[in-house]
C-alpha atoms as a PDB file:
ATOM      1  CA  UNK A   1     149.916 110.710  85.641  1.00  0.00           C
ATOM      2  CA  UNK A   2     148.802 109.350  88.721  1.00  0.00           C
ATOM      3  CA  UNK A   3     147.079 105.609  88.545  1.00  0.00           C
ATOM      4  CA  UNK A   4     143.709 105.835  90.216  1.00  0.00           C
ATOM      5  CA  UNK A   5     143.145 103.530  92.831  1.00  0.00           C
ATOM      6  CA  UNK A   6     140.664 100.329  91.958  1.00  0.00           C
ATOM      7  CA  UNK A   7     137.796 100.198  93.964  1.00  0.00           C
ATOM      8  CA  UNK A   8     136.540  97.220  95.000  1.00  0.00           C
ATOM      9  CA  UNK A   9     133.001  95.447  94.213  1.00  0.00           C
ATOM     10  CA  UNK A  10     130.430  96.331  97.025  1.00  0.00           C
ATOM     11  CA  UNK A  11     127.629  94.622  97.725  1.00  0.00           C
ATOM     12  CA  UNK A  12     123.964  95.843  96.895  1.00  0.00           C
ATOM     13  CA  UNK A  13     121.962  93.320  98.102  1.00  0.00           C
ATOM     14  CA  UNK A  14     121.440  89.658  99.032  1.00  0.00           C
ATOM     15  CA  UNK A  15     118.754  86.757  99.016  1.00  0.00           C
ATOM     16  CA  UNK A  16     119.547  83.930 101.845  1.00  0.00           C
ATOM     17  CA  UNK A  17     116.846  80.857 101.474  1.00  0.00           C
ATOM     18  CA  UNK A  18     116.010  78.877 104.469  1.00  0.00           C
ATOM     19  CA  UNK A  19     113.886  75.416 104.862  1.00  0.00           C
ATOM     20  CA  UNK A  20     112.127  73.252 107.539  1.00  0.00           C
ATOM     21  CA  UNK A  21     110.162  70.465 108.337  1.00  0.00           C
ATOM     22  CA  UNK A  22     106.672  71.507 108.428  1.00  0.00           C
ATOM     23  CA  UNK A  23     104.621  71.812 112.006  1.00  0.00           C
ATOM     24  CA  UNK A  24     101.959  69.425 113.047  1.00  0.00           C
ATOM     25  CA  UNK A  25      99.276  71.652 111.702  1.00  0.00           C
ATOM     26  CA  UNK A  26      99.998  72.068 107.781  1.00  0.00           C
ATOM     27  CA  UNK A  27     102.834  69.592 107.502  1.00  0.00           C
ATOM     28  CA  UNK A  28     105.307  69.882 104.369  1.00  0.00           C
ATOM     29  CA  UNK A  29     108.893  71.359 104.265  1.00  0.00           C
ATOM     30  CA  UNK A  30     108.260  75.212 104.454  1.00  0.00           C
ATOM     31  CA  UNK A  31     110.354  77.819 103.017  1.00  0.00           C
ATOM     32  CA  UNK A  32     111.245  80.927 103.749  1.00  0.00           C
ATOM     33  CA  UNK A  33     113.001  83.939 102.238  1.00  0.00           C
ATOM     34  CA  UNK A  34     114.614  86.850 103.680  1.00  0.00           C
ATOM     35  CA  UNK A  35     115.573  89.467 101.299  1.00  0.00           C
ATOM     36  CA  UNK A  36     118.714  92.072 102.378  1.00  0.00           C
ATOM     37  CA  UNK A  37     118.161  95.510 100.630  1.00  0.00           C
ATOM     38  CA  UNK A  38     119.474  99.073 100.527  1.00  0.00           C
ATOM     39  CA  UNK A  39     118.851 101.806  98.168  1.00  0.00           C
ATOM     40  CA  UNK A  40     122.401 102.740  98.922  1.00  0.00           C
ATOM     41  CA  UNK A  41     123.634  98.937  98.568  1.00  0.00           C
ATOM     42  CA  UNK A  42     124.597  97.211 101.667  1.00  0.00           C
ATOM     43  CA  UNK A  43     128.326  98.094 101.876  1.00  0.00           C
ATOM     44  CA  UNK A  44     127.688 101.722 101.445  1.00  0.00           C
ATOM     45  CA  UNK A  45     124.879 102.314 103.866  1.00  0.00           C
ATOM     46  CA  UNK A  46     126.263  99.936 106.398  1.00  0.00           C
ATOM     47  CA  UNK A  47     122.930  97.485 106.599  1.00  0.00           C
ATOM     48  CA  UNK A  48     119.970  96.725 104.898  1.00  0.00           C
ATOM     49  CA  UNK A  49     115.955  96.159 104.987  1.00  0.00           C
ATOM     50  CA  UNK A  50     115.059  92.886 105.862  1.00  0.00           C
ATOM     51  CA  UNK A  51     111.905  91.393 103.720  1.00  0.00           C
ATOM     52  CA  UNK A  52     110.803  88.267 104.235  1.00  0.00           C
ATOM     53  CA  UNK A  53     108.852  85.900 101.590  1.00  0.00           C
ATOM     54  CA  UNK A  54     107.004  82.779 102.971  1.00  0.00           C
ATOM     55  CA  UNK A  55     103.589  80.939 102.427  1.00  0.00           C
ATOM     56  CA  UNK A  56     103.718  78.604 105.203  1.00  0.00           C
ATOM     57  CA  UNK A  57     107.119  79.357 107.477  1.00  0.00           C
ATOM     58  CA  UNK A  58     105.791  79.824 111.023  1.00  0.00           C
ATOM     59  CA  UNK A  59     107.686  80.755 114.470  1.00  0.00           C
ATOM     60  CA  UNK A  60     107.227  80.022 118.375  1.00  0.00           C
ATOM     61  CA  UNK A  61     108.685  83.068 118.938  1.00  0.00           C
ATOM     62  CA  UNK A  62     110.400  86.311 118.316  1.00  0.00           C
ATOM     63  CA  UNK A  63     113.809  84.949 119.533  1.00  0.00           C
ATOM     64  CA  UNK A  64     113.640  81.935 116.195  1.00  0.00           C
ATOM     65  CA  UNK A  65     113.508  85.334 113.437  1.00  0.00           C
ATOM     66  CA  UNK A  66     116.087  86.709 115.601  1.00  0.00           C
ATOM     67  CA  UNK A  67     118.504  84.170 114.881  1.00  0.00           C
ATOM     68  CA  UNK A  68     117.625  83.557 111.604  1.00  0.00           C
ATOM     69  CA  UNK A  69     118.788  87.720 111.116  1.00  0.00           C
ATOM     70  CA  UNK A  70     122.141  87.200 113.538  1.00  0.00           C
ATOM     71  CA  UNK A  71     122.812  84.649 111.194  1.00  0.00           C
ATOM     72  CA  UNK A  72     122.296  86.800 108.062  1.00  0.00           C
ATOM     73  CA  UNK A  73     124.292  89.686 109.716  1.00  0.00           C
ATOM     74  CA  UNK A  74     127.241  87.879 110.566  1.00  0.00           C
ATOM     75  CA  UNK A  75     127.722  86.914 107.030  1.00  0.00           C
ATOM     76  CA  UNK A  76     126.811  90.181 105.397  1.00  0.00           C
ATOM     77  CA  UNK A  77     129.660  91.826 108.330  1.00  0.00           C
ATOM     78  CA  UNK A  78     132.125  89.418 106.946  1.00  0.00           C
END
């Protein structure tokens, strides 16, 4: 009888938790939260939904989140 291969752990979904120093308006570290989800899991559909959690996280610009998800993606890729 033929052994059956062993298929390897994939990866459903993962939390990544970021902080800063707070801006000149609210002050205090913020947090934020960014949430990697698939209703296939990651590894089988290739990506994921980001969410993002956050009371007080704030960004100059578009280009800040990007790199924040680059980041993410390069270790979910790995």
């Amino acid at each position: 009888m033929a052994e059956q291969a062993e298929e390897k752990p994939r990866l459903i979904s993962a939390t990544f938790e970021f902080s800063q120093e707070g801006n000149c308006v609210d002050g205090g570290d913020e947090e934020l939260t960014i949430r990697c989800i698939s209703s296939l899991g990651i590894d089988n559909d290739g990506g994921c939904f980001y969410v993002l959690d956050t009371e007080q996280w704030s960004f100059n610009d578009a280009s800040e989140l990007q790199e924040l998800i680059d980041r993410i993606s390069k270790v979910i890729k790995k």
